[in-house]
C-alpha atoms as a PDB file:
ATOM      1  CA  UNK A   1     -33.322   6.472 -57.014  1.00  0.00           C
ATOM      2  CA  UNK A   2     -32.238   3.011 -55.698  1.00  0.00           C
ATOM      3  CA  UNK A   3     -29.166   3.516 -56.835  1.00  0.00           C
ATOM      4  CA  UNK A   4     -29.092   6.722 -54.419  1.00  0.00           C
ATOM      5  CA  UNK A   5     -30.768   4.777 -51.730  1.00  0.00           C
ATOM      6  CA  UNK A   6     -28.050   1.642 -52.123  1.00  0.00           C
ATOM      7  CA  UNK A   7     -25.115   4.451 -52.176  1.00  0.00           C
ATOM      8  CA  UNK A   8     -26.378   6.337 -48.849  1.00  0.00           C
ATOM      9  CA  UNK A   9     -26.683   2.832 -47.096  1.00  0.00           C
ATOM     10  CA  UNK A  10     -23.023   1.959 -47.970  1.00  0.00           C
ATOM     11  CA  UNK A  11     -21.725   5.330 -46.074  1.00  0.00           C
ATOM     12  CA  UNK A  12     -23.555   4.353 -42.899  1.00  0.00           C
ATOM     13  CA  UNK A  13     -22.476   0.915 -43.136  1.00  0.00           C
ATOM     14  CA  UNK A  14     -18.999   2.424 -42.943  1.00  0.00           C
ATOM     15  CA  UNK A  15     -19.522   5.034 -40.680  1.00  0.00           C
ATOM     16  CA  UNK A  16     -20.765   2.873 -38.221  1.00  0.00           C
ATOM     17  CA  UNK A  17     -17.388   0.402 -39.186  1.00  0.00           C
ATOM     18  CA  UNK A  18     -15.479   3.528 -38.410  1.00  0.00           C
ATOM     19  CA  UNK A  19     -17.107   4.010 -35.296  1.00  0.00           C
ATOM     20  CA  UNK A  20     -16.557   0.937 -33.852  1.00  0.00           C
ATOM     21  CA  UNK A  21     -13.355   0.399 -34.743  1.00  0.00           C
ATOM     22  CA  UNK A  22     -12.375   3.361 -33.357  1.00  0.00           C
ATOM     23  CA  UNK A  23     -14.395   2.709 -30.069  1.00  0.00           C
ATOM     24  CA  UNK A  24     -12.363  -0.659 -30.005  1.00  0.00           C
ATOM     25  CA  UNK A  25      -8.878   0.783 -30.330  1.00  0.00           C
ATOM     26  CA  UNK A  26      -9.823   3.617 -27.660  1.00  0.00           C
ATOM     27  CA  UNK A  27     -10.964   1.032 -25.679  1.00  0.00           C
ATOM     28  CA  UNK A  28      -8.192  -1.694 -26.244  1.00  0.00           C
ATOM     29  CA  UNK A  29      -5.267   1.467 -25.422  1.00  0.00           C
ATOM     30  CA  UNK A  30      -7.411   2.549 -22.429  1.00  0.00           C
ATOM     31  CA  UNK A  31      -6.636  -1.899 -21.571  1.00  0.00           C
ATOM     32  CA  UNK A  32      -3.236  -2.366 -23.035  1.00  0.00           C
ATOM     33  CA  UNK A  33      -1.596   0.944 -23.674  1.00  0.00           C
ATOM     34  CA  UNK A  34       0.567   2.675 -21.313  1.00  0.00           C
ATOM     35  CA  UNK A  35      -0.849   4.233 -18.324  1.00  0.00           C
ATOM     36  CA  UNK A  36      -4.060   1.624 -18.990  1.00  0.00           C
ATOM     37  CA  UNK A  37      -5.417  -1.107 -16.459  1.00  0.00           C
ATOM     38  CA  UNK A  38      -2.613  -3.654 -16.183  1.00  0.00           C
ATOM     39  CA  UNK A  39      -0.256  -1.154 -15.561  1.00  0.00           C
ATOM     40  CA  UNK A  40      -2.439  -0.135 -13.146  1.00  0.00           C
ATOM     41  CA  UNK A  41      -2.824  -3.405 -11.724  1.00  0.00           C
ATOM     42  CA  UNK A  42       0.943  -3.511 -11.999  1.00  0.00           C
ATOM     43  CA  UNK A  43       1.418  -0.805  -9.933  1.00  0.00           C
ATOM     44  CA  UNK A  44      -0.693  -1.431  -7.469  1.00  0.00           C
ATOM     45  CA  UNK A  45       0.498  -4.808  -6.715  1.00  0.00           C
ATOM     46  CA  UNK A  46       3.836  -2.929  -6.290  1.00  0.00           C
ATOM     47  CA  UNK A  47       1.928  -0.692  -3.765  1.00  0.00           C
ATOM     48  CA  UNK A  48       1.238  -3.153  -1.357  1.00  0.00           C
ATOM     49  CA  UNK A  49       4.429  -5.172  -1.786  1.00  0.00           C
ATOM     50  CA  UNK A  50       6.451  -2.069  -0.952  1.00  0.00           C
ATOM     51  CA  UNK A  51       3.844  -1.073   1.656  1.00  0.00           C
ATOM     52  CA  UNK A  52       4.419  -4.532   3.309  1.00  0.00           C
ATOM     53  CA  UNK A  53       8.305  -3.965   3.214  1.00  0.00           C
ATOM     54  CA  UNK A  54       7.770  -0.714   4.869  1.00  0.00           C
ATOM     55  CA  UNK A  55       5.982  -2.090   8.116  1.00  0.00           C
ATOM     56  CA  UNK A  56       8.192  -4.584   8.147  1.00  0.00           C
ATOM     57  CA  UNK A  57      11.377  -2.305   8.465  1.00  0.00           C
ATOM     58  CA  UNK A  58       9.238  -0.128  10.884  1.00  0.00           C
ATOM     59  CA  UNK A  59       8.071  -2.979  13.243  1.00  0.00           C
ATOM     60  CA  UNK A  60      11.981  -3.874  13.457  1.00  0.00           C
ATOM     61  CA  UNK A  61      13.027  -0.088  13.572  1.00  0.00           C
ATOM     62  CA  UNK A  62      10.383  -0.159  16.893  1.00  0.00           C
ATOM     63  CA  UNK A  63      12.458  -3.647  18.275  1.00  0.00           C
ATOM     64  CA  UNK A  64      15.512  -1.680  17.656  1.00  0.00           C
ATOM     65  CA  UNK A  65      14.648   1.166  19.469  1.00  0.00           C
ATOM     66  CA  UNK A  66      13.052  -0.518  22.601  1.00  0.00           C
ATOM     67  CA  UNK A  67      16.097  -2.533  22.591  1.00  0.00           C
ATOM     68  CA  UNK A  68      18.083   0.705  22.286  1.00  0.00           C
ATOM     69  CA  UNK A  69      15.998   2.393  25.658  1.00  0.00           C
ATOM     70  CA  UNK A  70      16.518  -0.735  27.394  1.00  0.00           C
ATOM     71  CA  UNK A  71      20.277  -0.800  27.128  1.00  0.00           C
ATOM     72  CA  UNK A  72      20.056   2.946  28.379  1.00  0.00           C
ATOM     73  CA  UNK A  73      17.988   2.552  31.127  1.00  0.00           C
ATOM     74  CA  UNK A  74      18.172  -0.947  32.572  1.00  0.00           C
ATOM     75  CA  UNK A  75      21.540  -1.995  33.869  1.00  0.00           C
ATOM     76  CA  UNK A  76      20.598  -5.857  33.748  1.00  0.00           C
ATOM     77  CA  UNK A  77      19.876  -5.543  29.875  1.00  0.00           C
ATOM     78  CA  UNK A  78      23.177  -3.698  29.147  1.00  0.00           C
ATOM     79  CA  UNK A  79      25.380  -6.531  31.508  1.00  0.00           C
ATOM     80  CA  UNK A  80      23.661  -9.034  29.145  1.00  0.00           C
ATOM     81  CA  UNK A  81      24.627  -7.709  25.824  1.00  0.00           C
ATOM     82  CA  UNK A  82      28.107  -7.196  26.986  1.00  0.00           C
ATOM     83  CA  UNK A  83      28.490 -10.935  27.888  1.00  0.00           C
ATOM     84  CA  UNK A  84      26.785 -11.849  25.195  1.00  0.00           C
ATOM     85  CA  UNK A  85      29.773  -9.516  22.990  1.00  0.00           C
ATOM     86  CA  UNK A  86      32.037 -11.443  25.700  1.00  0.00           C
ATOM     87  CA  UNK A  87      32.737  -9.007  27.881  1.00  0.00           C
ATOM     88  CA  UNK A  88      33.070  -9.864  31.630  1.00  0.00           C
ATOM     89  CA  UNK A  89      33.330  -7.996  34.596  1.00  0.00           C
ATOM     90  CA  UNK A  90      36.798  -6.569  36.414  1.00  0.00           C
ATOM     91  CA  UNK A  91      38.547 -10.203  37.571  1.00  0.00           C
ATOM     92  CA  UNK A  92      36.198 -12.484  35.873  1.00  0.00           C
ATOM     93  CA  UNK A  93      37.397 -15.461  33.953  1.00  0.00           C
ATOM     94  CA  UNK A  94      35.722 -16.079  31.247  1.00  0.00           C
ATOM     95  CA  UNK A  95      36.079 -19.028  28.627  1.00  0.00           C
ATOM     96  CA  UNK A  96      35.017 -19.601  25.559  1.00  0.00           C
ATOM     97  CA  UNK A  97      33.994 -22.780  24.324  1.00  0.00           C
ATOM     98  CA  UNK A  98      34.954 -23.560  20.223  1.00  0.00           C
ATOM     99  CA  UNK A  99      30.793 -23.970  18.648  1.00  0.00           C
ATOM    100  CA  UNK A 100      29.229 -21.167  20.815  1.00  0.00           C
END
């Protein structure tokens, strides 16, 4: 009979080895394994980095485009981008100075 008791106590001894090892390996591929938390972390630290880019482009899209309505609309704004290209009006002289 002890021998039957000592037998018994042996199986649950490894079941419950069984169980947590496979709790830990379910657990450790849930951590490590593809699709787990650091590549979830990884991604979304790639979120927000391409997020960041993407207001950044929009916030100089918006420059653009205000710069883009005031060359249509205001004739002071489009006479100063032209000099600034170097472009003068009819029988101006205009010079240009080697460093500018």
């Amino acid at each position: 009979m002890a021998y039957a008791k000592h037998r018994q106590s042996h199986k649950k001894e490894l079941y419950y080895i069984l169980c947590i090892v496979a709790v830990t390996l379910v657990l450790s591929f849930s951590l490590f394994g593809p699709g787990g938390y650091r590549d979830l972390r990884r991604a979304r630290f790639e979120l927000e980095l391409q997020r960041a880019r993407v207001e950044e482009l929009e916030r100089g899209n918006q420059q653009r485009m205000q710069s883009i309505e005031a060359l249509r609309s205001d004739r002071e704004a489009l006479e100063s981008y032209a000099r600034q290209k170097g472009y003068g009006k009819e029988g101006e002289i205009i010079h240009h100075l080697p460093g500018q």
